[in-house]
C-alpha atoms as a PDB file:
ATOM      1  CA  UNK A   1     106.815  27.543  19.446  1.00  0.00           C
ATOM      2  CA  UNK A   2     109.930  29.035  18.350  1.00  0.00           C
ATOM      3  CA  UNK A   3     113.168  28.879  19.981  1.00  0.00           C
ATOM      4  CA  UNK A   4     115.594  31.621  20.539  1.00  0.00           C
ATOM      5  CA  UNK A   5     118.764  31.326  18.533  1.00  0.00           C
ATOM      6  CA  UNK A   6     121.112  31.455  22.229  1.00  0.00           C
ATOM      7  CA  UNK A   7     118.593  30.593  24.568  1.00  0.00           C
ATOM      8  CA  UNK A   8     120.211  31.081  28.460  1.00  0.00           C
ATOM      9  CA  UNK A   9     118.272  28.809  30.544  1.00  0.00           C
ATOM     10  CA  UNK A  10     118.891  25.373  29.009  1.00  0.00           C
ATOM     11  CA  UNK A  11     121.802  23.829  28.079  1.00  0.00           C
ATOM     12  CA  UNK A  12     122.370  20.552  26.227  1.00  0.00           C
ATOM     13  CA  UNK A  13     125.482  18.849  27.633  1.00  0.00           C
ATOM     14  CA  UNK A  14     124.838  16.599  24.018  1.00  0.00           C
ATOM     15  CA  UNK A  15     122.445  16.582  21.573  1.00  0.00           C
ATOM     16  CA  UNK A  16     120.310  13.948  20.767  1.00  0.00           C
ATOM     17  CA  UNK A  17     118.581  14.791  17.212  1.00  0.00           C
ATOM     18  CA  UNK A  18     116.387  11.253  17.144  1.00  0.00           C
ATOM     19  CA  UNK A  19     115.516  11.998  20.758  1.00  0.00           C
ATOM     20  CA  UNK A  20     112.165  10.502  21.627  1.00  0.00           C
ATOM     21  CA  UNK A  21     112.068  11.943  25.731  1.00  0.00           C
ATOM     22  CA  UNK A  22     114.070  14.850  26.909  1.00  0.00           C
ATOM     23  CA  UNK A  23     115.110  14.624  31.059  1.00  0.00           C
ATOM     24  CA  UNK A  24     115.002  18.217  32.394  1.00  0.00           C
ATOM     25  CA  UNK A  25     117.455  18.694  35.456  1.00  0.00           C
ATOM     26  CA  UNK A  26     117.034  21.246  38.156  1.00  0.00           C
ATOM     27  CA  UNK A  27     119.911  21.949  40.174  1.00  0.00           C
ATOM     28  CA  UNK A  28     120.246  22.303  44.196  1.00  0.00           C
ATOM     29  CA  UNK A  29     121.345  25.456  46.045  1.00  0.00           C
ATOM     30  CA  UNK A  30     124.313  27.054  45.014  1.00  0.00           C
ATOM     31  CA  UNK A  31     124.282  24.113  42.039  1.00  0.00           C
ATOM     32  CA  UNK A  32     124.360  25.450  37.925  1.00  0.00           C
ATOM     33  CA  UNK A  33     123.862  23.068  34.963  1.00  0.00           C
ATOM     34  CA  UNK A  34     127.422  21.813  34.851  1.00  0.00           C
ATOM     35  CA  UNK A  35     126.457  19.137  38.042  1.00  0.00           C
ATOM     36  CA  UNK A  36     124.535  17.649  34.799  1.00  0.00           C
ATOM     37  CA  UNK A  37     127.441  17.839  32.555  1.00  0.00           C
ATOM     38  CA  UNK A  38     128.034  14.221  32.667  1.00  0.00           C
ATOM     39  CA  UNK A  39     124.648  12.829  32.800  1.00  0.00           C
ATOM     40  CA  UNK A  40     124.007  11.684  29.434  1.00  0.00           C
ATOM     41  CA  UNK A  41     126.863   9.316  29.727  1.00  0.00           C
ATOM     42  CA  UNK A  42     124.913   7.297  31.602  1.00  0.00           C
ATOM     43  CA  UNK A  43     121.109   7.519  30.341  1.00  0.00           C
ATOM     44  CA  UNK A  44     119.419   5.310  27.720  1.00  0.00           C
ATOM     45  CA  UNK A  45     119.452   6.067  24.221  1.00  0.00           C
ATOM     46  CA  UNK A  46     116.809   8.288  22.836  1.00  0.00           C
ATOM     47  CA  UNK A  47     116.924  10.424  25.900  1.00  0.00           C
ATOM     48  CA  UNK A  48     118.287  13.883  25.911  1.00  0.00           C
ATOM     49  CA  UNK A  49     119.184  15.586  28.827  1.00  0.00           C
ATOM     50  CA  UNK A  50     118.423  19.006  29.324  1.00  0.00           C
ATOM     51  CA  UNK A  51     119.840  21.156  32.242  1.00  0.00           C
ATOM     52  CA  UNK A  52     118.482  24.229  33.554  1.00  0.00           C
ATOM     53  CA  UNK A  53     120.278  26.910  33.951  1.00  0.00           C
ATOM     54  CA  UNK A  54     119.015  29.486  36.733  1.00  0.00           C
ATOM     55  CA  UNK A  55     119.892  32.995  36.609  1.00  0.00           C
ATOM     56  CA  UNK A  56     123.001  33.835  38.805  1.00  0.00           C
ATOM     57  CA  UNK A  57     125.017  31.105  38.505  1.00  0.00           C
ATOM     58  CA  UNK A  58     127.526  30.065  35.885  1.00  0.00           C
ATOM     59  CA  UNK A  59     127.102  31.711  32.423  1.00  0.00           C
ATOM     60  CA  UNK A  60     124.175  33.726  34.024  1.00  0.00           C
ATOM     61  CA  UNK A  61     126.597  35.153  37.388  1.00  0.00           C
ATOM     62  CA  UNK A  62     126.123  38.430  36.693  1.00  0.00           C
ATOM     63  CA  UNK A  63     122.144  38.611  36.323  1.00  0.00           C
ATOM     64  CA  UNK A  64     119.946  38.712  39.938  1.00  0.00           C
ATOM     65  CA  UNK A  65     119.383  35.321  41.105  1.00  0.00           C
ATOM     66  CA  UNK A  66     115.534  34.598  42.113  1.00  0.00           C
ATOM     67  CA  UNK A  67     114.809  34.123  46.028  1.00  0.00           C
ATOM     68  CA  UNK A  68     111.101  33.624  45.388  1.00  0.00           C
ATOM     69  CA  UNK A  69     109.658  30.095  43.963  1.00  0.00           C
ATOM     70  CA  UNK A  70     106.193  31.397  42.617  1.00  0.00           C
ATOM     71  CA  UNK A  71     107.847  33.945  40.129  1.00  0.00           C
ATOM     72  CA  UNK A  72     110.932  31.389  39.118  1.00  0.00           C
ATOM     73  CA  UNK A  73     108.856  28.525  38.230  1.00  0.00           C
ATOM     74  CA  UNK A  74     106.622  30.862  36.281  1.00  0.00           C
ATOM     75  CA  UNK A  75     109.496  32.187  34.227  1.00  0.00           C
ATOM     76  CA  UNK A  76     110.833  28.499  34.132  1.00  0.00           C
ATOM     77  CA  UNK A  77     107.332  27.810  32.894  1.00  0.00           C
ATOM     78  CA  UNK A  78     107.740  30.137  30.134  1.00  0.00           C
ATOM     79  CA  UNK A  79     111.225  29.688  28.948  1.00  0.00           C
ATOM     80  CA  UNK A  80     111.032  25.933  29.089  1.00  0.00           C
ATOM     81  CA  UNK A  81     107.580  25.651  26.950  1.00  0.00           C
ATOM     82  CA  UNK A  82     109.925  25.625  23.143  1.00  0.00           C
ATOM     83  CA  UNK A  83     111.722  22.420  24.543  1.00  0.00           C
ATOM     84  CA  UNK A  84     108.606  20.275  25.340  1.00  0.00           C
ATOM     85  CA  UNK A  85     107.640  19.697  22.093  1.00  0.00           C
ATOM     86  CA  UNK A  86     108.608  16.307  22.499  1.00  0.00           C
ATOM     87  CA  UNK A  87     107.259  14.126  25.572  1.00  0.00           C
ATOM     88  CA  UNK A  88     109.565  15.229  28.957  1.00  0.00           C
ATOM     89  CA  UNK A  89     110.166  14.141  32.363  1.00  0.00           C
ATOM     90  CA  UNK A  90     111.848  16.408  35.199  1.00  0.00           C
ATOM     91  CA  UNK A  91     114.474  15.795  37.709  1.00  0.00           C
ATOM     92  CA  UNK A  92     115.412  18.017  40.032  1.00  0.00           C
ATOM     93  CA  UNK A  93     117.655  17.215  43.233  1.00  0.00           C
ATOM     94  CA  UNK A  94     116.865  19.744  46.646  1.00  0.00           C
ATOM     95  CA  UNK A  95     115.851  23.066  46.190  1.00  0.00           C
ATOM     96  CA  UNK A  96     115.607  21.552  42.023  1.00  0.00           C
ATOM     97  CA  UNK A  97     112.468  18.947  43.609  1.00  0.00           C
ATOM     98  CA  UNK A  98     110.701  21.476  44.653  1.00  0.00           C
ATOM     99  CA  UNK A  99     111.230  23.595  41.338  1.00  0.00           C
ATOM    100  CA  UNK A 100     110.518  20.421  38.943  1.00  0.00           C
ATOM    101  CA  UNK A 101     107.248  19.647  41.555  1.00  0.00           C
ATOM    102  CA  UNK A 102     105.980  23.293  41.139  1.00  0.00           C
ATOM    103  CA  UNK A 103     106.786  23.282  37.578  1.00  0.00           C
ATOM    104  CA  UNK A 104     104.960  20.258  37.185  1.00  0.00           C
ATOM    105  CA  UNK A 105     101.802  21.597  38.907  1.00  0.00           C
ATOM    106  CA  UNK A 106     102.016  25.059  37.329  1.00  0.00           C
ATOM    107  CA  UNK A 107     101.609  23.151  34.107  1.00  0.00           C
ATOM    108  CA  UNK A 108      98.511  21.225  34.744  1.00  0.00           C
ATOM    109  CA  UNK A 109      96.863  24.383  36.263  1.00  0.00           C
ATOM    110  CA  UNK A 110      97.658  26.065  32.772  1.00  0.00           C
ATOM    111  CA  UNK A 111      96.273  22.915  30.869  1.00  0.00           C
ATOM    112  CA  UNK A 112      99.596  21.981  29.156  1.00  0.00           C
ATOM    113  CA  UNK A 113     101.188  18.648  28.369  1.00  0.00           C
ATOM    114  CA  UNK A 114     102.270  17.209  31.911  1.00  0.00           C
ATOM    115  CA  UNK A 115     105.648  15.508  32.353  1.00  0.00           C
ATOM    116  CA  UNK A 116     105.708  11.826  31.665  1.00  0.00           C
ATOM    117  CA  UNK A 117     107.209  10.820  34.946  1.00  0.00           C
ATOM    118  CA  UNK A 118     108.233  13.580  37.937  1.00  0.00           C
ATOM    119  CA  UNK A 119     111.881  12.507  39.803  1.00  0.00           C
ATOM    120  CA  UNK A 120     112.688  14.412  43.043  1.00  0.00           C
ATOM    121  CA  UNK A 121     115.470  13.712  45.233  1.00  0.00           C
ATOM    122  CA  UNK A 122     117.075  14.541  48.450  1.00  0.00           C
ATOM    123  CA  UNK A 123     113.981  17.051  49.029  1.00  0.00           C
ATOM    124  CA  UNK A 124     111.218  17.006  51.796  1.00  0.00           C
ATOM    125  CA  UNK A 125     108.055  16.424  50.268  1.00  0.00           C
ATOM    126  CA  UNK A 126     106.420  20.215  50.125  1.00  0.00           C
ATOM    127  CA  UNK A 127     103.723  19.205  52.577  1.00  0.00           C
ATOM    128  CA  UNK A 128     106.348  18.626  55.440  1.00  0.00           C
ATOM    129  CA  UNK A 129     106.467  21.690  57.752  1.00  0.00           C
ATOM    130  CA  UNK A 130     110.363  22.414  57.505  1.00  0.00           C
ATOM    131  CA  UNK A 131     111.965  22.942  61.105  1.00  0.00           C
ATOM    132  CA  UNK A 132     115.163  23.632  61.271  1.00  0.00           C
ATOM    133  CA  UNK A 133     115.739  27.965  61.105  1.00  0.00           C
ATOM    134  CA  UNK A 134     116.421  29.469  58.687  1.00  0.00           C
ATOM    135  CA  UNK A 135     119.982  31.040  57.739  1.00  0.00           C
ATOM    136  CA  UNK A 136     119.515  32.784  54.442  1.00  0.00           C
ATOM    137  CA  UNK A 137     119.297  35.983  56.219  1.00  0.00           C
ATOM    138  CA  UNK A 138     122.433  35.316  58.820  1.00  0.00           C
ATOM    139  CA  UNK A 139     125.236  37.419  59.304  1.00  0.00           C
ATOM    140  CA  UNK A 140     128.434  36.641  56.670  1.00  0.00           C
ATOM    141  CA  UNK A 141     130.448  34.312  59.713  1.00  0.00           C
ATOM    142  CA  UNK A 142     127.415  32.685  60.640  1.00  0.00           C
ATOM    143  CA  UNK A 143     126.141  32.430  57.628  1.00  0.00           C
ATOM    144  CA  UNK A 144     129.287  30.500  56.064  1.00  0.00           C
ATOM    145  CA  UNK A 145     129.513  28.158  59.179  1.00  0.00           C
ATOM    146  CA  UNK A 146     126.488  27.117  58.438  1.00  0.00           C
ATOM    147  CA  UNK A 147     127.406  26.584  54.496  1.00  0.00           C
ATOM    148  CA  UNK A 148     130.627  24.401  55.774  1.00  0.00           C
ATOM    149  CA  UNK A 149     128.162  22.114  57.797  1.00  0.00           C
ATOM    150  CA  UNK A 150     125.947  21.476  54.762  1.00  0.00           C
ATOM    151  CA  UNK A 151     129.073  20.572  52.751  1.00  0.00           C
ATOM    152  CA  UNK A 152     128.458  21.690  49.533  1.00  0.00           C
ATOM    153  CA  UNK A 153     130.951  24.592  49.014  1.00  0.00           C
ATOM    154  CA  UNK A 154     134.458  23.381  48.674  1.00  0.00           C
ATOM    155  CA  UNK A 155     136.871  24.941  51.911  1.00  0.00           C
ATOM    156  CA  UNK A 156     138.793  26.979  49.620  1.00  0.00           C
ATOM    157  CA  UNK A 157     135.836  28.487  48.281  1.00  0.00           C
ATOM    158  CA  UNK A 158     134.444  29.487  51.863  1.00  0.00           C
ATOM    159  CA  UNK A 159     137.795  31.175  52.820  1.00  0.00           C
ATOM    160  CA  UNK A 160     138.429  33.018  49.207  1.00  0.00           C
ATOM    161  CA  UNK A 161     136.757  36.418  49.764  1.00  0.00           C
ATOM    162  CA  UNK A 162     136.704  37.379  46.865  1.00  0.00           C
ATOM    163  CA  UNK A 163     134.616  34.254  45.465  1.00  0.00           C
ATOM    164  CA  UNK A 164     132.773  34.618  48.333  1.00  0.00           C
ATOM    165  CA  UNK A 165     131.303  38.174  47.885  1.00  0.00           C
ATOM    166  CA  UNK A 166     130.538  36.846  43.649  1.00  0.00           C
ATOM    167  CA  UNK A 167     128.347  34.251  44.963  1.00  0.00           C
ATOM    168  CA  UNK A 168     127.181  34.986  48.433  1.00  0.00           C
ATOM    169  CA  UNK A 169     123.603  36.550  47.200  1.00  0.00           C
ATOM    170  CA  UNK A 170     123.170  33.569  44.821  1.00  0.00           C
ATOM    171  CA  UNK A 171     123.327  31.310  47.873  1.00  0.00           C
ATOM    172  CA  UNK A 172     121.386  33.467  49.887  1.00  0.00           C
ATOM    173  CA  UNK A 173     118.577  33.523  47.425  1.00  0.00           C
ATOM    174  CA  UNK A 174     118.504  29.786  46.891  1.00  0.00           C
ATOM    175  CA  UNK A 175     118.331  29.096  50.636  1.00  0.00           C
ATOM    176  CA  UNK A 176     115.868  31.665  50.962  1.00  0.00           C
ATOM    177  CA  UNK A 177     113.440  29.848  47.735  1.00  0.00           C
ATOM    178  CA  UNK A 178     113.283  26.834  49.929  1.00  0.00           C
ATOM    179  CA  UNK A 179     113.331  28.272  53.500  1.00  0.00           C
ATOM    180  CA  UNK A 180     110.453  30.994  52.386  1.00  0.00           C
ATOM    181  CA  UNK A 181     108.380  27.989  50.344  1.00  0.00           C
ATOM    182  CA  UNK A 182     105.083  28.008  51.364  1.00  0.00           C
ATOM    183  CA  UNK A 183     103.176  24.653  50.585  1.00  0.00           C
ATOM    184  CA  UNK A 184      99.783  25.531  48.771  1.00  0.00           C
ATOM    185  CA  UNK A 185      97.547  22.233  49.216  1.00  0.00           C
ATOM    186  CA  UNK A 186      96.351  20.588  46.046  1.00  0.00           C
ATOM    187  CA  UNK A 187      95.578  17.454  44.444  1.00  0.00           C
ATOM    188  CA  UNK A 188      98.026  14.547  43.913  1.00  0.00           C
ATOM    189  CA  UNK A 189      99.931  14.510  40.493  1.00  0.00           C
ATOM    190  CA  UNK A 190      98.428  12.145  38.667  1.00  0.00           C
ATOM    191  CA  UNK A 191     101.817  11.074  36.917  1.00  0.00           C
ATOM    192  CA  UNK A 192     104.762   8.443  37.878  1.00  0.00           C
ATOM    193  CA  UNK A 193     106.312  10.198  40.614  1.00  0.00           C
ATOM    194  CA  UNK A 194     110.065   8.452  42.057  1.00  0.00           C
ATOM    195  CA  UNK A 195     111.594  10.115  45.333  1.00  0.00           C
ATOM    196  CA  UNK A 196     115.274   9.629  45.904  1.00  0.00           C
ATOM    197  CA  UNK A 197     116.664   9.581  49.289  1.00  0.00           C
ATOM    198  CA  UNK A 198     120.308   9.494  50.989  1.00  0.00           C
ATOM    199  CA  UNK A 199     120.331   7.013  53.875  1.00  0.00           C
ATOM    200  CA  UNK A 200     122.714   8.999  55.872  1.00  0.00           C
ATOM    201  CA  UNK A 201     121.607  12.342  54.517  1.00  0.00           C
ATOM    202  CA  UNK A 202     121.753  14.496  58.056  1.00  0.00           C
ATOM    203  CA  UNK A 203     119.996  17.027  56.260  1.00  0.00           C
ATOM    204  CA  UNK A 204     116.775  15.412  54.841  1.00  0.00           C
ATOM    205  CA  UNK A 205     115.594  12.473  56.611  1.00  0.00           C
ATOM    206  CA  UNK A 206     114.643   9.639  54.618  1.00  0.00           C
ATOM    207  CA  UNK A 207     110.909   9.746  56.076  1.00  0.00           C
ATOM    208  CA  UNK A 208     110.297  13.510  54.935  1.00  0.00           C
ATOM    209  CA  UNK A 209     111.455  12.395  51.718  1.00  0.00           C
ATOM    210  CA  UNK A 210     109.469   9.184  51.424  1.00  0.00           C
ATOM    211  CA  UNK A 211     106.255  11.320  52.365  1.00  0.00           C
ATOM    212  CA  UNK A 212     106.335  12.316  48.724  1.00  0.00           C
ATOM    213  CA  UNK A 213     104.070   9.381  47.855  1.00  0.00           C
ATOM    214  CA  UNK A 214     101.407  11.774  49.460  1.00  0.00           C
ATOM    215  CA  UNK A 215     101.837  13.798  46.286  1.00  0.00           C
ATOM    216  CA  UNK A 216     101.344  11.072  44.040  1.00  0.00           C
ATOM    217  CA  UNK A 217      98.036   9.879  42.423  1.00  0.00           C
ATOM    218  CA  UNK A 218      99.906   7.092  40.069  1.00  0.00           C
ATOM    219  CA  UNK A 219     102.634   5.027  40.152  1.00  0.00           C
ATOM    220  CA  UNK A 220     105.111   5.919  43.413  1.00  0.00           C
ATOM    221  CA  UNK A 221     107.994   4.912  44.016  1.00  0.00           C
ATOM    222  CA  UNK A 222     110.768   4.974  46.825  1.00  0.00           C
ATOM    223  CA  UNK A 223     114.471   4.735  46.481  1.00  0.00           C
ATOM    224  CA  UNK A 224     116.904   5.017  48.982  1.00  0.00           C
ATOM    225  CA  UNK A 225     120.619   5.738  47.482  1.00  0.00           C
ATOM    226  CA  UNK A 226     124.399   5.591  50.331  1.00  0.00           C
ATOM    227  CA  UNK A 227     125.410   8.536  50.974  1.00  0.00           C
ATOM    228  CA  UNK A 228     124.635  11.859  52.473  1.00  0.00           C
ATOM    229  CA  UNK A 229     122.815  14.503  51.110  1.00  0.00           C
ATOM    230  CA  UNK A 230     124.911  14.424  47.589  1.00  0.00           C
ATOM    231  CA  UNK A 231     124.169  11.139  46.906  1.00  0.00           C
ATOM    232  CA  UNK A 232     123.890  12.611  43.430  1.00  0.00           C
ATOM    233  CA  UNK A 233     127.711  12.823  42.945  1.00  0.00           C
ATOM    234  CA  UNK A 234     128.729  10.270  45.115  1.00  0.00           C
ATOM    235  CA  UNK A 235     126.668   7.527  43.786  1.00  0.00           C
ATOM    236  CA  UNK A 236     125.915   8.794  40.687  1.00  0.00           C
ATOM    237  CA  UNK A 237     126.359   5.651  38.704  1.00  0.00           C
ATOM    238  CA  UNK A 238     123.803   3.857  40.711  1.00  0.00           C
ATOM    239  CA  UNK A 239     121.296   6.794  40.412  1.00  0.00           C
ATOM    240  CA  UNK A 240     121.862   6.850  36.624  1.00  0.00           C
ATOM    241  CA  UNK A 241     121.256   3.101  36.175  1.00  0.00           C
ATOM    242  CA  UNK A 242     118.397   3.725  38.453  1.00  0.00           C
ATOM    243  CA  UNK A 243     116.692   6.552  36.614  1.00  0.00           C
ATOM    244  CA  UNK A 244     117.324   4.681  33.383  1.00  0.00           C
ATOM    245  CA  UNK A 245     115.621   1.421  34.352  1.00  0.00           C
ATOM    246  CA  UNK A 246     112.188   4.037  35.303  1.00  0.00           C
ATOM    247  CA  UNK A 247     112.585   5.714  31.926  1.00  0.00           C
ATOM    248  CA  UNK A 248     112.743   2.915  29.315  1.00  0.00           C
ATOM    249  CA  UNK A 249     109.128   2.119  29.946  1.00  0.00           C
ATOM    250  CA  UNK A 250     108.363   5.413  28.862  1.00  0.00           C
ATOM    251  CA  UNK A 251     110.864   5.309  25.855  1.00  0.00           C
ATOM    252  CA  UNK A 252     109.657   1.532  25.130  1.00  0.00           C
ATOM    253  CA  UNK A 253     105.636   2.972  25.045  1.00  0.00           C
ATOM    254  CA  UNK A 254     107.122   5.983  22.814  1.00  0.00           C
ATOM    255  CA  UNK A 255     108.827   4.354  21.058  1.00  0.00           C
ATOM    256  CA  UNK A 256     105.245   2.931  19.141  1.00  0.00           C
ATOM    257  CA  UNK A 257     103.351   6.032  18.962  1.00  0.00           C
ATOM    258  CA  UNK A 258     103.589   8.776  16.409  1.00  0.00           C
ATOM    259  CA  UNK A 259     105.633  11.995  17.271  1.00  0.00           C
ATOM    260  CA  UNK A 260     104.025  14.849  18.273  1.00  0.00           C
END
């Protein structure tokens, strides 16, 4: 399949051209690809990382961001199919789990080639019933207390208006494609599936994010990372060596067979 000259949803933080396995990385709410930026730094050679970039955010800021998960992972579906010519795993951290996890399963239900190994992290498995309410619908004050609990958005970004009114309805939407997911039962992936999990995460207990082994039909595994819910940044060296000792096997088995 052909890819566009300038394509807007990926971007390669650094090419790889013998690249046997290319890493797809979703972001969290409020998250573009530059949280990936640094990635590749850290992962094996012969992998090439490839992060998403959602509409809304970053070089996309001025197109509508998606609130829904059905039609996003559809498009992602789409838009992603010229880069998985070569075998692929997905990562996706938060509202990203869920997107890599649907992606995953849109693609078996459409008969295509399946990732080689499915990462989530810092995400309830989809089968947990969610509890906490919502507040992607809140009023502006309440709305930004509750962004200044979660701890994502930098102080001076929650107090400059003017930011604030750019990138308000992007976080909206992305609280509102996890808070509005509904879980459509179906049969385990039957792929390597890892779940990351912060031990002090106040967000995302560790047992709603261990429950992803439900969801697995291979290989599971379990991982739990210091830190609060961005374990991602704050121990990002660990997760790195972490994600790169669960992807040489796959580079090692590749590494024998013919490319595609």
């Amino acid at each position: 399949m052909q890819r566009p000259a300038r394509d807007p949803w990926v971007v390669f933080p650094r090419r790889v051209p013998d690249a046997r396995l290319r890493l797809f990385c979703f972001p969290y709410a409020g998250g573009g690809a530059s949280i990936y930026g640094r990635w590749p730094d850290g992962l094996p050679p012969g992998v090439e990382l490839v992060a998403v970039q959602l509409p809304g955010r970053e070089s996309r800021l001025a197109e509508k961001p998606y609130a829904e998960m059905g039609p996003l992972v559809e498009k992602m579906a789409e838009a992603l199919a010229p880069y998985m010519e070569l075998p692929f795993a997905l990562f996706g951290h938060s509202n990203g789990g869920l997107m890599a996890f649907e992606l995953a399963r849109l693609l078996r239900a459409q008969g295509r080639r399946l990732p080689v190994h499915l990462f989530v992290s810092g995400r309830p498995a989809p089968q947990v019933e969610l509890t906490d309410p919502p507040i992607h619908a809140l009023p502006h004050d309440e709305f930004v207390a509750e962004l200044r609990r979660f701890g994502g958005t930098p102080e001076e970004v929650l107090k400059n208006e003017e930011i604030m009114a750019l990138i308000e309805p992007l976080l909206r939407a992305d609280f509102a494609l996890g808070e509005t997911y509904a879980y459509d039962p179906g049969e385990p992936l039957a792929i390597p599936l890892s779940a990351y999990a912060g031990a002090t995460d106040d967000e995302v207990p560790t047992c709603e994010v261990e429950a992803w082994k439900e969801q697995a039909a291979g290989e599971f595994r379990y991982v739990e990372f210091p830190g609060g819910h961005f374990f991602l940044h704050d121990d990002r060296d660990r997760l790195l060596q972490e994600l790169g000792r669960e992807l040489r096997p796959h580079l090692a088995r590749l590494a024998h067979a013919p490319r595609a």
